[in-house]
PDB file of N, CA and C in Angstrom:
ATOM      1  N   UNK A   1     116.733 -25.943 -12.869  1.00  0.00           N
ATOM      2  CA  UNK A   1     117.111 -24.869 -11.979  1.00  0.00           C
ATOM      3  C   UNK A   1     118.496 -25.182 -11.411  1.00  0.00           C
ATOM      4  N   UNK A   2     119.558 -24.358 -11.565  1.00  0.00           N
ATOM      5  CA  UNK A   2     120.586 -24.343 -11.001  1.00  0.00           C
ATOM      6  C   UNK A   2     120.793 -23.650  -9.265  1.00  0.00           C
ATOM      7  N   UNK A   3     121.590 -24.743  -8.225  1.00  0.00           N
ATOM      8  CA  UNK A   3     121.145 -23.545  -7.332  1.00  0.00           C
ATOM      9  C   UNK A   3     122.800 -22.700  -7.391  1.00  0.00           C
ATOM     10  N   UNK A   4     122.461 -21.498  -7.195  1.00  0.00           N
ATOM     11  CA  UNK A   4     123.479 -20.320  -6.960  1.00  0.00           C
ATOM     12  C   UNK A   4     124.264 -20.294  -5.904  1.00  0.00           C
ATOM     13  N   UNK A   5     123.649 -20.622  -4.266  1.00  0.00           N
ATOM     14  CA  UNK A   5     124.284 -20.122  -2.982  1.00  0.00           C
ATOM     15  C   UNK A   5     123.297 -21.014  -2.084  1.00  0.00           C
ATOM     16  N   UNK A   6     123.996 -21.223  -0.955  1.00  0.00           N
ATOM     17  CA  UNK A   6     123.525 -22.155  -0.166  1.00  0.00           C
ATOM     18  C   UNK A   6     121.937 -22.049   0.220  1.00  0.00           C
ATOM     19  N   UNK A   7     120.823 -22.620   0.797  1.00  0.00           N
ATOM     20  CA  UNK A   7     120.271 -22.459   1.473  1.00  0.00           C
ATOM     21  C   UNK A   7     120.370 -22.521   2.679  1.00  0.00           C
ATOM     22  N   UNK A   8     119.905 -21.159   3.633  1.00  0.00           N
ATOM     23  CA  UNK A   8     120.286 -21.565   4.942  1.00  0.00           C
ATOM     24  C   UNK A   8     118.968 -21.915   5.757  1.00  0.00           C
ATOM     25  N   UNK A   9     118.722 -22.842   6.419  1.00  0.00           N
ATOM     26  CA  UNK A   9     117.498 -23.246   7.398  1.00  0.00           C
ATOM     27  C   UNK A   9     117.729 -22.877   9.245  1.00  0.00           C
ATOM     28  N   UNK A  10     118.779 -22.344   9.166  1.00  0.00           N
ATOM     29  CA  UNK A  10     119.174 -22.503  10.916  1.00  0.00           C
ATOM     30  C   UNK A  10     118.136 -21.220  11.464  1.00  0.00           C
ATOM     31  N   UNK A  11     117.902 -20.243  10.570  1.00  0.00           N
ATOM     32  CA  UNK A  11     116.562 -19.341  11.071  1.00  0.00           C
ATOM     33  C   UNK A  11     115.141 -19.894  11.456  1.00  0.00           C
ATOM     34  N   UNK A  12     115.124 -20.697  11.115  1.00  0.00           N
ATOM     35  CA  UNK A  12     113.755 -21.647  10.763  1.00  0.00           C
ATOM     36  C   UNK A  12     113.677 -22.480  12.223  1.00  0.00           C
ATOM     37  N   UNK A  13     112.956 -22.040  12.855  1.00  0.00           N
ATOM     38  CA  UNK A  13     112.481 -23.228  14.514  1.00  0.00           C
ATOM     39  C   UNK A  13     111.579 -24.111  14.438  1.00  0.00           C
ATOM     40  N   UNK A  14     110.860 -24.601  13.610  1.00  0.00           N
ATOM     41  CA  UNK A  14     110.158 -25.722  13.281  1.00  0.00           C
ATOM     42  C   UNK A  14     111.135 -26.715  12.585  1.00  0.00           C
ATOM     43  N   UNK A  15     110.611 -28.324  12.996  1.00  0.00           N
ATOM     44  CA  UNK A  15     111.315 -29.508  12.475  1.00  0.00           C
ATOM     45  C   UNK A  15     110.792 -29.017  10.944  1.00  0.00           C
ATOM     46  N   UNK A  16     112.087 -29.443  10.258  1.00  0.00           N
ATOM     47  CA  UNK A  16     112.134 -29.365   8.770  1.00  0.00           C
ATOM     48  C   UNK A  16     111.958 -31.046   8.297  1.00  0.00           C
ATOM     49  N   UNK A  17     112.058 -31.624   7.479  1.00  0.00           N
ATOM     50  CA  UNK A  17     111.800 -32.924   6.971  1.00  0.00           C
ATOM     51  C   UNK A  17     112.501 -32.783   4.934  1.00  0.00           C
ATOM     52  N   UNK A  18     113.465 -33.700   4.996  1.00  0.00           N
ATOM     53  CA  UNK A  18     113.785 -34.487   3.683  1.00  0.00           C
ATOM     54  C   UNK A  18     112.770 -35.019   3.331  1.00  0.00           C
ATOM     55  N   UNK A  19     112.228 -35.170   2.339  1.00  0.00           N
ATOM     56  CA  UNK A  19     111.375 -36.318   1.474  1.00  0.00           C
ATOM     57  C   UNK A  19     111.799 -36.647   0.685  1.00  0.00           C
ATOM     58  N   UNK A  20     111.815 -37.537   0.108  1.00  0.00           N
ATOM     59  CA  UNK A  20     112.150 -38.109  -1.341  1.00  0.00           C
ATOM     60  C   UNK A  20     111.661 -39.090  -1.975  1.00  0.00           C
ATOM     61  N   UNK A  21     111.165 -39.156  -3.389  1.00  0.00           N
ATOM     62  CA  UNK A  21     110.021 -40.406  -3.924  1.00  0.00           C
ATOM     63  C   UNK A  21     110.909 -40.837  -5.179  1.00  0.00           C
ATOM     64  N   UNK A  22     111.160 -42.381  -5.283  1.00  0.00           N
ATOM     65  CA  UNK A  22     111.953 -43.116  -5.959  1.00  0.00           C
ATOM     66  C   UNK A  22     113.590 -42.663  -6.042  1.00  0.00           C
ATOM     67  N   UNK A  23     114.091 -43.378  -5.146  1.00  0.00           N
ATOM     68  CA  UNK A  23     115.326 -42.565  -4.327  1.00  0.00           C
ATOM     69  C   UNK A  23     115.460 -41.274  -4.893  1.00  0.00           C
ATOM     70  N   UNK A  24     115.958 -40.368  -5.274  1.00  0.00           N
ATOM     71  CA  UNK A  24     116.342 -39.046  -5.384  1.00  0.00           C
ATOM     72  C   UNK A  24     115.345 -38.644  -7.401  1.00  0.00           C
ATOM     73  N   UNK A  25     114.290 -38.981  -7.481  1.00  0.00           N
ATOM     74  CA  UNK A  25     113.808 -38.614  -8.312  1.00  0.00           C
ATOM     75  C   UNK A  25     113.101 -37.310  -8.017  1.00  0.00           C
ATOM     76  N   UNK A  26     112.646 -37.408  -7.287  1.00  0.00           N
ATOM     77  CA  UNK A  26     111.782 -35.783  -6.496  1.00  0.00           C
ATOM     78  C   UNK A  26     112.461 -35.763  -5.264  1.00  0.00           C
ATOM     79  N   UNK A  27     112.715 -34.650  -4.627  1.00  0.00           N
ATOM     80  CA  UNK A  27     113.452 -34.431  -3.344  1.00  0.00           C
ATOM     81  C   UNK A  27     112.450 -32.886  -3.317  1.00  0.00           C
ATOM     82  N   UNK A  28     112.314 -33.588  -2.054  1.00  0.00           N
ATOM     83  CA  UNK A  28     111.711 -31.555  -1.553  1.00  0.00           C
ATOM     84  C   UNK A  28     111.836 -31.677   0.192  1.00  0.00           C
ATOM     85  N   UNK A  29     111.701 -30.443   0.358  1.00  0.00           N
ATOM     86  CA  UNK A  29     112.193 -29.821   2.241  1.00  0.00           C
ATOM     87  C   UNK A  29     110.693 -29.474   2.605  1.00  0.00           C
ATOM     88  N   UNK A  30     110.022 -30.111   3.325  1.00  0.00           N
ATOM     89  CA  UNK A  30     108.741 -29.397   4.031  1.00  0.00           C
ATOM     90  C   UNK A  30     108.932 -29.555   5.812  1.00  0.00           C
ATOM     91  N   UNK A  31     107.853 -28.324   6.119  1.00  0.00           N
ATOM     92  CA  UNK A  31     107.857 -28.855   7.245  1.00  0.00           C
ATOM     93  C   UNK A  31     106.396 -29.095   7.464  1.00  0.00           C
ATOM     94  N   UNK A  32     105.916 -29.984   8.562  1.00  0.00           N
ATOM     95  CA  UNK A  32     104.897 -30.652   8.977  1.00  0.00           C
ATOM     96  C   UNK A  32     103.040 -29.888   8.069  1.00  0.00           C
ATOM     97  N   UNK A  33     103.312 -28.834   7.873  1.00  0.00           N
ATOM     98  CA  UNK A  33     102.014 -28.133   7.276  1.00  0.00           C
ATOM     99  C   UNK A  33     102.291 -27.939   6.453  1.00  0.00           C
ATOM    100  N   UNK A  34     103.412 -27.989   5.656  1.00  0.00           N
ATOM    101  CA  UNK A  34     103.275 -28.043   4.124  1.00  0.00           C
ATOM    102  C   UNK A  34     103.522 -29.078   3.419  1.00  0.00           C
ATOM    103  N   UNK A  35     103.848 -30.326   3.970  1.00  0.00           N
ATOM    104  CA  UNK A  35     103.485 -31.040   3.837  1.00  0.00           C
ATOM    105  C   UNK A  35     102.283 -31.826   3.726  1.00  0.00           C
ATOM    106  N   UNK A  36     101.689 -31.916   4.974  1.00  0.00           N
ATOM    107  CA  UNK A  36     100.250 -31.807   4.844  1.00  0.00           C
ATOM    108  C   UNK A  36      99.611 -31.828   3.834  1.00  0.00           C
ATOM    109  N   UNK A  37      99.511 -30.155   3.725  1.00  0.00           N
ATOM    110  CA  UNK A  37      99.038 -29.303   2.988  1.00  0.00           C
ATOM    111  C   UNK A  37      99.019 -29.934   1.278  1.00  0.00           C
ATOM    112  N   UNK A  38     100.382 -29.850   1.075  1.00  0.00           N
ATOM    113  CA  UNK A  38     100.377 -30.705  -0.408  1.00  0.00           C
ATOM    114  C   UNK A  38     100.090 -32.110  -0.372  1.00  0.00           C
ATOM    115  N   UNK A  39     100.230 -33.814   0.539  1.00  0.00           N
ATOM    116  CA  UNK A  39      99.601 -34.384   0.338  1.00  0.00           C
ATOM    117  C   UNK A  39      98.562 -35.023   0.808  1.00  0.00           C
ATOM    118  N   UNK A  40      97.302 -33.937   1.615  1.00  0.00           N
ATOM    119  CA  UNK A  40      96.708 -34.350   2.104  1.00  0.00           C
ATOM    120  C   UNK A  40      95.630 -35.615   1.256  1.00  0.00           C
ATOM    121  N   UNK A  41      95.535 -35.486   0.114  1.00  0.00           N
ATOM    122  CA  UNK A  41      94.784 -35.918  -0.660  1.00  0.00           C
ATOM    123  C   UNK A  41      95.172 -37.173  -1.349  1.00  0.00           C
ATOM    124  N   UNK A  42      96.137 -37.296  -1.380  1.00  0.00           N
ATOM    125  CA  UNK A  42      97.096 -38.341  -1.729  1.00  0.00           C
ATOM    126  C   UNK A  42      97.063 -39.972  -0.856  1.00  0.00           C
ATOM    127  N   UNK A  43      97.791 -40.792  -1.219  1.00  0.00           N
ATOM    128  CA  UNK A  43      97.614 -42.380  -0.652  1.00  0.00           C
ATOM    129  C   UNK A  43      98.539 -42.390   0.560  1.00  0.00           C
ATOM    130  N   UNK A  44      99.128 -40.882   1.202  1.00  0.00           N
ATOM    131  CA  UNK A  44     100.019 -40.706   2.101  1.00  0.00           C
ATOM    132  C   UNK A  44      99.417 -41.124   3.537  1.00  0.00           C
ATOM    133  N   UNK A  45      98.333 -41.422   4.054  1.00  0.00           N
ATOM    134  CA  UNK A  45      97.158 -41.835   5.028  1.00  0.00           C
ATOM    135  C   UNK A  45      97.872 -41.166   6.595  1.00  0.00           C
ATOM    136  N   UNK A  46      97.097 -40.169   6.693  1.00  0.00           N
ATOM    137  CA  UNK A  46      97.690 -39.659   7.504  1.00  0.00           C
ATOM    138  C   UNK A  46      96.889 -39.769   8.844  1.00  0.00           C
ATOM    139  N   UNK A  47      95.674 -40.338   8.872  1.00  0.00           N
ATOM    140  CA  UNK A  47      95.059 -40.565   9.908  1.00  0.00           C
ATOM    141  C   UNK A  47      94.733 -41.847  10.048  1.00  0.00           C
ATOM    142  N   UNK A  48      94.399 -42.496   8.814  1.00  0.00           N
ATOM    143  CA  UNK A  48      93.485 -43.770   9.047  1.00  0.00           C
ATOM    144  C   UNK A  48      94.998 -44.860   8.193  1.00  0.00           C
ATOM    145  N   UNK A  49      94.295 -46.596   8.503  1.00  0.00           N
ATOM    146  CA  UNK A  49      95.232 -47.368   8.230  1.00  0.00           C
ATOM    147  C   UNK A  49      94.595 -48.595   7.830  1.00  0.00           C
ATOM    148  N   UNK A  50      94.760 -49.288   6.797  1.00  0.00           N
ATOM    149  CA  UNK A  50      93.561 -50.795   6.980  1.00  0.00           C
ATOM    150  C   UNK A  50      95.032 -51.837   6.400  1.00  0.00           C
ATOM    151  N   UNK A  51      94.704 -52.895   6.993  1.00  0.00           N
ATOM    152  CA  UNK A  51      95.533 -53.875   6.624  1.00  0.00           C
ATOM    153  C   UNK A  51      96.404 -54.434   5.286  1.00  0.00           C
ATOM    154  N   UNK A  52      95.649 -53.394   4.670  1.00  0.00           N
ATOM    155  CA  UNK A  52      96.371 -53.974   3.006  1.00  0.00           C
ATOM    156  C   UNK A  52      97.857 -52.933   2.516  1.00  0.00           C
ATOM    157  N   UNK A  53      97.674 -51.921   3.839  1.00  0.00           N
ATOM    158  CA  UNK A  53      98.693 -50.814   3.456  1.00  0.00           C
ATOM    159  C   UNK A  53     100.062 -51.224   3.739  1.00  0.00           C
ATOM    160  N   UNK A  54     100.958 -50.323   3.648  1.00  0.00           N
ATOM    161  CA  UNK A  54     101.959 -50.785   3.906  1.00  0.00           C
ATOM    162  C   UNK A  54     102.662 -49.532   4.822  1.00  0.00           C
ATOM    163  N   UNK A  55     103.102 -50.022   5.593  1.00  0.00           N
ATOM    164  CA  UNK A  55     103.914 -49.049   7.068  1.00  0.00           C
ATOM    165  C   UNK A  55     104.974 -48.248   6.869  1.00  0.00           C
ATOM    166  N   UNK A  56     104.986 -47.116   7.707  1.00  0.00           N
ATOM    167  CA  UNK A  56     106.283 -46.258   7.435  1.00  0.00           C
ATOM    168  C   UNK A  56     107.243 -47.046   8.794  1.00  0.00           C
ATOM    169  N   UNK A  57     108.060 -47.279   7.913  1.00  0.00           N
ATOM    170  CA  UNK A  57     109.992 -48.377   8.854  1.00  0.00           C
ATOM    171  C   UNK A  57     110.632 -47.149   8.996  1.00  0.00           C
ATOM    172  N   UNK A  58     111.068 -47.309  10.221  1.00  0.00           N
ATOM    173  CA  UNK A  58     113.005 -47.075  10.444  1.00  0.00           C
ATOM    174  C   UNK A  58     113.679 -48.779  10.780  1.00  0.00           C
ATOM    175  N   UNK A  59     114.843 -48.289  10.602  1.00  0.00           N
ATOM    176  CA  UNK A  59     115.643 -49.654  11.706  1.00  0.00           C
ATOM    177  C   UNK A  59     115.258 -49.926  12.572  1.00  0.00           C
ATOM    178  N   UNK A  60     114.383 -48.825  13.539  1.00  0.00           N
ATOM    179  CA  UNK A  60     113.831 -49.446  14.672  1.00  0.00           C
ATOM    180  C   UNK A  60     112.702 -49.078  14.946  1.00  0.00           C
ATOM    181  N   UNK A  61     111.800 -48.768  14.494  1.00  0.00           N
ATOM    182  CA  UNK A  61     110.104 -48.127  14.481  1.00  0.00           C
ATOM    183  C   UNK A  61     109.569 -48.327  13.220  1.00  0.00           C
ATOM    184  N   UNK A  62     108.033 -48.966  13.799  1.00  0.00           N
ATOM    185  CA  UNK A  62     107.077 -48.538  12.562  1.00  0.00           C
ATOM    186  C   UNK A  62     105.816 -48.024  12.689  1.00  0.00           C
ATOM    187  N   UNK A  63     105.478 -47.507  11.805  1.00  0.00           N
ATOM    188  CA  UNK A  63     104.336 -46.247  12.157  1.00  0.00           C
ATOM    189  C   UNK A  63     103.444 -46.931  10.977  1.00  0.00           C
ATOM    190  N   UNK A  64     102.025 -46.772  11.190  1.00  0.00           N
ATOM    191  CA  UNK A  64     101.315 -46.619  10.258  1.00  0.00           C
ATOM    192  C   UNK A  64     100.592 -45.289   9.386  1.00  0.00           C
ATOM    193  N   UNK A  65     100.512 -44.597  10.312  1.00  0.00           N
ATOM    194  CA  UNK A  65     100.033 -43.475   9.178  1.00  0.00           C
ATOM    195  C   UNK A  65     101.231 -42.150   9.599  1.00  0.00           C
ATOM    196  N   UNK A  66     101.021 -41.180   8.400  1.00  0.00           N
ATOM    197  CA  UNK A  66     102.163 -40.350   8.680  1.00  0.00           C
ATOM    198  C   UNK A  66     101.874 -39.084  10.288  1.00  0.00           C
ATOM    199  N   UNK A  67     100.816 -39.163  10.301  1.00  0.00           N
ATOM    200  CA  UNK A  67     100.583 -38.536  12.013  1.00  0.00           C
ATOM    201  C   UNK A  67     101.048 -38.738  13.161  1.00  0.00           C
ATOM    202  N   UNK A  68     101.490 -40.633  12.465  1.00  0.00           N
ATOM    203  CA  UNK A  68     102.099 -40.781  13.629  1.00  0.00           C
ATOM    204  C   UNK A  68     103.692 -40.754  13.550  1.00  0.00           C
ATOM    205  N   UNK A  69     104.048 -40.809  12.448  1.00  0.00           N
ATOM    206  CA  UNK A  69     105.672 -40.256  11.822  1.00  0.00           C
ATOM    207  C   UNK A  69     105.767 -39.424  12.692  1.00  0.00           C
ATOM    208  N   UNK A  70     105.207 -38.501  12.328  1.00  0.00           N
ATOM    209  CA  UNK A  70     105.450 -36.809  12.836  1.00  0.00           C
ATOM    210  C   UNK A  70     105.091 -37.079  14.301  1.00  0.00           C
ATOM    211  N   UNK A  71     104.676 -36.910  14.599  1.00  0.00           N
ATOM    212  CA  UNK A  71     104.471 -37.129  16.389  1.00  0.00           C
ATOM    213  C   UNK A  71     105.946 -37.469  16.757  1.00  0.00           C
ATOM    214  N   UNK A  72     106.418 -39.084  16.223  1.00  0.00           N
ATOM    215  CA  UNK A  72     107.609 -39.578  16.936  1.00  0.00           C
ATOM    216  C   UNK A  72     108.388 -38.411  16.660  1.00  0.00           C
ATOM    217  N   UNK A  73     108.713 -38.170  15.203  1.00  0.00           N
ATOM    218  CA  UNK A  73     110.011 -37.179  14.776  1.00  0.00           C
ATOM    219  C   UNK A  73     110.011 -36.215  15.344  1.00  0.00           C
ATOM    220  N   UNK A  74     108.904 -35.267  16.086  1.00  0.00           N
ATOM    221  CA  UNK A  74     108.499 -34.123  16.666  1.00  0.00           C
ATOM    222  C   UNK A  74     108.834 -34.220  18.198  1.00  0.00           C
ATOM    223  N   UNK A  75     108.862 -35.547  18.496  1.00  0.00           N
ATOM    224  CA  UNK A  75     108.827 -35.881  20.227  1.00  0.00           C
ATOM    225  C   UNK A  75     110.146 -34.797  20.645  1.00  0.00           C
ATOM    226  N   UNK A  76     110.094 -34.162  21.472  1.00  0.00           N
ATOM    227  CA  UNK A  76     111.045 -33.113  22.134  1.00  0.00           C
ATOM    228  C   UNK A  76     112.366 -34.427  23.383  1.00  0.00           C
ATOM    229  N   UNK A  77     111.756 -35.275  24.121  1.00  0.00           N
ATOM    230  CA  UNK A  77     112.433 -36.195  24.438  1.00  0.00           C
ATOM    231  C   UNK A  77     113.515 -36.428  23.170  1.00  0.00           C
ATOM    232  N   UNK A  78     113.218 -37.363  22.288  1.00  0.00           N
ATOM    233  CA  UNK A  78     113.768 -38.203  21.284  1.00  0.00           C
ATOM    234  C   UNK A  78     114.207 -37.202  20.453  1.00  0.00           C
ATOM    235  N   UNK A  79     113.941 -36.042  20.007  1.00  0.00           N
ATOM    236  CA  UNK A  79     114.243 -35.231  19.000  1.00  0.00           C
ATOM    237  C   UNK A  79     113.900 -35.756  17.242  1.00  0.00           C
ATOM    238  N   UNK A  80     114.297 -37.418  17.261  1.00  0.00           N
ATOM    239  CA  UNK A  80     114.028 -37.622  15.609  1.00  0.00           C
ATOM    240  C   UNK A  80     114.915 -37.220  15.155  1.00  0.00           C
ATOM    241  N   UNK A  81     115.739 -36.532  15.011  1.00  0.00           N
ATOM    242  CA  UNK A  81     116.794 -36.282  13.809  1.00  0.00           C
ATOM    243  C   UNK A  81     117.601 -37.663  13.316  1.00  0.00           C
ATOM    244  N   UNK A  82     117.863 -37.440  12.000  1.00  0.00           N
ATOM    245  CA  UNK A  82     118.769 -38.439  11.578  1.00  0.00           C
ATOM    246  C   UNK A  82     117.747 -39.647  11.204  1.00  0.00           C
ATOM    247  N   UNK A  83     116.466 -40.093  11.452  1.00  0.00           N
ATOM    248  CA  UNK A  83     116.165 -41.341  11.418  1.00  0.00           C
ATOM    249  C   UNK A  83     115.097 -41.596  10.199  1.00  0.00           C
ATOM    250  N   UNK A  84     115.254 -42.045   9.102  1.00  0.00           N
ATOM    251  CA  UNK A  84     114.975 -42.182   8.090  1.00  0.00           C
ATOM    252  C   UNK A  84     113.566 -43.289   8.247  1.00  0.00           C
ATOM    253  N   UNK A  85     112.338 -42.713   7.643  1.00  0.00           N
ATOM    254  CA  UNK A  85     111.363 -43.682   7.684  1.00  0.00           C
ATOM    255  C   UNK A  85     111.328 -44.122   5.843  1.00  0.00           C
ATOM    256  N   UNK A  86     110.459 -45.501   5.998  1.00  0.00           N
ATOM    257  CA  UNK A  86     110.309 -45.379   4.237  1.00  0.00           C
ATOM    258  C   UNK A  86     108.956 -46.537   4.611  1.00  0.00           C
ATOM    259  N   UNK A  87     108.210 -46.028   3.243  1.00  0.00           N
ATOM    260  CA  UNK A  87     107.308 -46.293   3.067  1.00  0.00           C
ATOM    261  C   UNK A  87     107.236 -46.958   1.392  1.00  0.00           C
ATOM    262  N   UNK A  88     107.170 -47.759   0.479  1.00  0.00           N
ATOM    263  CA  UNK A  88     107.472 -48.217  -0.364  1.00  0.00           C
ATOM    264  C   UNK A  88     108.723 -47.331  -1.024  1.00  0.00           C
ATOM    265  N   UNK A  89     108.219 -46.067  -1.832  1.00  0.00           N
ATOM    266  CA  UNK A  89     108.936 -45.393  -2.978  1.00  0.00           C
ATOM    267  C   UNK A  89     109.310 -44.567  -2.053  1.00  0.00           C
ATOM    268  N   UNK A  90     108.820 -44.028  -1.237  1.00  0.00           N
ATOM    269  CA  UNK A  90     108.594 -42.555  -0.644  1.00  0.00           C
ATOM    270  C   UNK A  90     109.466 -42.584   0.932  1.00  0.00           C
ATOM    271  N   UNK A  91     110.500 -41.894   0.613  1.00  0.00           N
ATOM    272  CA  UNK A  91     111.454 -41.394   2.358  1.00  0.00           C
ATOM    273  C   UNK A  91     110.993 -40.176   3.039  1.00  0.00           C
ATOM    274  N   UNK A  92     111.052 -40.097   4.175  1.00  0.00           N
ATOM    275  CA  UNK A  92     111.398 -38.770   5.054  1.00  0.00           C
ATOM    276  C   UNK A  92     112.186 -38.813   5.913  1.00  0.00           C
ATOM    277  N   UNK A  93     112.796 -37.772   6.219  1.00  0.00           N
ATOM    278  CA  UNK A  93     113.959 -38.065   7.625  1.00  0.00           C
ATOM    279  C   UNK A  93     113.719 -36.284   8.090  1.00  0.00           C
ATOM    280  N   UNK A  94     114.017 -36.326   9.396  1.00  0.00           N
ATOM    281  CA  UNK A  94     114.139 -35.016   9.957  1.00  0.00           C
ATOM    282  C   UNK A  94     115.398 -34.621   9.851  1.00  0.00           C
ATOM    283  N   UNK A  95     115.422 -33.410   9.174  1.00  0.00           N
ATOM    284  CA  UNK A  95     116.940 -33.027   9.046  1.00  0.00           C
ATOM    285  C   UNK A  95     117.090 -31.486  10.045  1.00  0.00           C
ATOM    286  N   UNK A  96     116.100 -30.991  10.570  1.00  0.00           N
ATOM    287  CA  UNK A  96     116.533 -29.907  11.401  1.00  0.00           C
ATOM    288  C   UNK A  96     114.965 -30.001  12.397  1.00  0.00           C
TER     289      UNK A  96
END
């Protein structure tokens, strides 16, 4: 797919989110429920956590499951923008 013309997101009032799995092999834009939505089922652990997993990092935070990603990135104080979590293969960052 070629893209034609920009996408614009500034209509959009929900936090948006970058993802990306094996640096720029898949890239997609969700926000918090469609995300979800697509990996709820997946090894993404969005509620629960047991010791053998491995944590979502920034430079300065770590989260264990992605509920709690989103919470921080969502915090209205802190806003989240700009701050890149990673989890082995798999990034997100809040970009709006």
């Amino acid at each position: 797919m070629k893209l034609e013309k920009q996408i614009e997101l500034s209509s959009i009032t929900q936090p948006l989110y970058l993802c990306s799995w094996n640096g720029s092999q898949i890239v997609q834009i969700h926000n918090r429920e469609t995300f979800t939505k697509e990996y709820e089922t997946t090894n993404m652990r969005f509620d629960s956590f047991d010791e053998t997993s491995l944590s979502y990092e920034s430079k300065h935070n770590s989260f264990n499951t992605m509920n709690e990603v989103f919470n921080y990135l969502e915090n209205e104080e802190y806003g989240g923008l700009n701050e890149t979590f990673i989890c082995d293969n798999f990034e997100i960052v809040r970009v709006k």
